[in-house]
N, C-alpha and C. Protein backbone atom coordinates (compact mmCIF):
# COMPACT_ATOMS: atom_id res chain seq x y z
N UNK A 1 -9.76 -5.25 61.13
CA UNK A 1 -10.59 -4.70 60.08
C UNK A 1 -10.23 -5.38 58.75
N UNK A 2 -10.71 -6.28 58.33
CA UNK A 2 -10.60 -6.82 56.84
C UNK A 2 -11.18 -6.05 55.52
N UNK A 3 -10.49 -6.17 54.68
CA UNK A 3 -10.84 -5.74 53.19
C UNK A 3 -10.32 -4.11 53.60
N UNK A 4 -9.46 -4.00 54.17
CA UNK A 4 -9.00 -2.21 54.86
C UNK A 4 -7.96 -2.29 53.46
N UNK A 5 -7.57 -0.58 54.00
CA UNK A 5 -5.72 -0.64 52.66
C UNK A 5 -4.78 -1.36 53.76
N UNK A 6 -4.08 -1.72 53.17
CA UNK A 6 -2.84 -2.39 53.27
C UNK A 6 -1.51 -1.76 52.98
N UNK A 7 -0.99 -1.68 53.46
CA UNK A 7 0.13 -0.79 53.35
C UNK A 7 1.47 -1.41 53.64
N UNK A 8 2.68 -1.98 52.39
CA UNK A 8 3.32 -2.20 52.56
C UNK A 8 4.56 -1.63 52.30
N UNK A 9 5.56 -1.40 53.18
CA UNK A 9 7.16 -0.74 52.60
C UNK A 9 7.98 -1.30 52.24
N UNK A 10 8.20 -0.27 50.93
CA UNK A 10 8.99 -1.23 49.85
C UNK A 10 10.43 -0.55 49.88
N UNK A 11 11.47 -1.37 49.34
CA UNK A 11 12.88 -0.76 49.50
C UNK A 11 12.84 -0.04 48.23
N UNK A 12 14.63 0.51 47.95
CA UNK A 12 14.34 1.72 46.93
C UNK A 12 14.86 0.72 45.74
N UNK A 13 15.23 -0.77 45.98
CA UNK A 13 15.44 -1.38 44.49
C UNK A 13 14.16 -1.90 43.78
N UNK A 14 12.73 -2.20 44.64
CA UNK A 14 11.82 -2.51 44.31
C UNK A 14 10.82 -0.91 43.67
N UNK A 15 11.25 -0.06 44.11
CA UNK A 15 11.12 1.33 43.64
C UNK A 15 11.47 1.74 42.22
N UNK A 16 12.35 1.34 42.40
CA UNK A 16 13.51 1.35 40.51
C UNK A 16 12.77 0.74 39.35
N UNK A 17 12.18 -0.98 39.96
CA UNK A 17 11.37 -1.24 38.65
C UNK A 17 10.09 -1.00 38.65
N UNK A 18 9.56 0.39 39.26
CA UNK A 18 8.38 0.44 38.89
C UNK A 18 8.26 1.33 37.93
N UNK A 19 7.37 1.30 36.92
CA UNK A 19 7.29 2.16 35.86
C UNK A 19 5.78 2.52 35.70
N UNK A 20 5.48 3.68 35.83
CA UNK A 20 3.97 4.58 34.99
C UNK A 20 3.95 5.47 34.67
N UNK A 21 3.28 5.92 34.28
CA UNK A 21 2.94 7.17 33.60
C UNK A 21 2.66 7.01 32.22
N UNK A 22 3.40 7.95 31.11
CA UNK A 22 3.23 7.39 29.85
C UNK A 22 3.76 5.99 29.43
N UNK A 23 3.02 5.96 28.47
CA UNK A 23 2.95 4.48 27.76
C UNK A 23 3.76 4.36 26.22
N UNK A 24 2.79 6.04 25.77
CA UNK A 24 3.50 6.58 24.63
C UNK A 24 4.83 7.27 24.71
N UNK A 25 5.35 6.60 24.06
CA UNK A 25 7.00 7.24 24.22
C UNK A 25 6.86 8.59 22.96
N UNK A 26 8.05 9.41 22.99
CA UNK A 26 7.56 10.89 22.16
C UNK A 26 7.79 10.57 20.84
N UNK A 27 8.08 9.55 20.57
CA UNK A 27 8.59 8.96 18.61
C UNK A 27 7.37 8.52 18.55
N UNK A 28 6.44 7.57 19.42
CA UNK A 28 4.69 7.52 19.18
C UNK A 28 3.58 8.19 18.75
N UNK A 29 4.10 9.24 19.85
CA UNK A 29 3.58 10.27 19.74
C UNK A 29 3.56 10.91 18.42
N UNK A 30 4.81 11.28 18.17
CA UNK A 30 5.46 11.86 16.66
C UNK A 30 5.09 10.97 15.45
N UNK A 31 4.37 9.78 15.52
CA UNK A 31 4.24 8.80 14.25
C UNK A 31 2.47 8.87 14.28
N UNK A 32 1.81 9.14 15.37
CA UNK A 32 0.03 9.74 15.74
C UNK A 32 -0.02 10.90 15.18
N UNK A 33 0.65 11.62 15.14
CA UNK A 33 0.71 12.82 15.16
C UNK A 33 1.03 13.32 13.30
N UNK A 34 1.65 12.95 13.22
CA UNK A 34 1.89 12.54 11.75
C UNK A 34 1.01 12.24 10.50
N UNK A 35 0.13 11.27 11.10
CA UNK A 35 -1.03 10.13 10.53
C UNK A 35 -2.36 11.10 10.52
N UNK A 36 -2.38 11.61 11.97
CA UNK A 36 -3.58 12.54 11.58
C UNK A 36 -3.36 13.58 11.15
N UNK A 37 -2.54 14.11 10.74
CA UNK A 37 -1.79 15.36 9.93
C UNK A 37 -2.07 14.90 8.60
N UNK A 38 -1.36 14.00 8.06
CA UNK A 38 -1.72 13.42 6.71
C UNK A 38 -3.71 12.98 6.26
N UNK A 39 -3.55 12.07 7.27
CA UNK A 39 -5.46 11.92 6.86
C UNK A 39 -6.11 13.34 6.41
N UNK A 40 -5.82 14.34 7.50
CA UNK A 40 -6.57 15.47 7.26
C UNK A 40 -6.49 16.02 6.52
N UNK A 41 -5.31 15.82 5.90
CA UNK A 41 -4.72 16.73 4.27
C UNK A 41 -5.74 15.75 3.49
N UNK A 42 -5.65 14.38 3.16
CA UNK A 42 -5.82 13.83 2.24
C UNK A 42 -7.54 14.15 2.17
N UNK A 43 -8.58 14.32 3.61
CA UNK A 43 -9.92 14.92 3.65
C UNK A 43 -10.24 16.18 3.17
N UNK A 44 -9.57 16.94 3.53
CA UNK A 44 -9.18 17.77 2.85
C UNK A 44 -9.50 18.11 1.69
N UNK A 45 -8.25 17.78 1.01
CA UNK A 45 -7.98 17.31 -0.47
C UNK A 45 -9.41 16.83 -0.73
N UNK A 46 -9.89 16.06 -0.81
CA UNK A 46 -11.36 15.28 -1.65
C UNK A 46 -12.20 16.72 -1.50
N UNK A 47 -12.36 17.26 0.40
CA UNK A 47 -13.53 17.96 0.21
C UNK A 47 -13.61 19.31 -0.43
N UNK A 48 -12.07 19.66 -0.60
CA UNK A 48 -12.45 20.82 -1.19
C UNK A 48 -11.12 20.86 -1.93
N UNK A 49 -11.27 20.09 -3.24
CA UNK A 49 -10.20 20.34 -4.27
C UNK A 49 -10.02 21.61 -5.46
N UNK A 50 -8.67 21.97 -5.00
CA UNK A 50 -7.65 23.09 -5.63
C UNK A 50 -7.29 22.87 -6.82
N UNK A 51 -6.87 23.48 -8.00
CA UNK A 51 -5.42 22.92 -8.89
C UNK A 51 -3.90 23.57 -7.78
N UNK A 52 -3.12 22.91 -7.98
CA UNK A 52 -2.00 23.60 -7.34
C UNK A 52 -1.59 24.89 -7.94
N UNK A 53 -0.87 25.80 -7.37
CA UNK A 53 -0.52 26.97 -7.43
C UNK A 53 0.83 27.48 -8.26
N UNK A 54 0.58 26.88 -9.48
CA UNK A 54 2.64 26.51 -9.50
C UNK A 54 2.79 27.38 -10.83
């Protein structure tokens, strides 16, 4: 049967360098996360400006 799955067994050192899942590590995350925190203040800010409270 051609073009079938293929199925090959792999040992557990060829196991070790496989890597998936996230891409974003959690300091990425934490620097995205950040950015749209700030943008939204600064939209914010324009659309509906305060004097501060002080």
């Amino acid at each position: 049967m051609e073009g079938g799955i293929k199925i090959k067994e792999i040992d557990q050192e060829d196991l070790d360098k496989i890597k998936g899942g996230a891409v974003v590590s959690i300091w990425t995350g934490i620097v995205i996360a950040a950015i749209v925190v700030f943008i939204s203040g600064v939209i914010e800010g324009i659309t509906n400006p305060e004097r501060c409270h002080g």
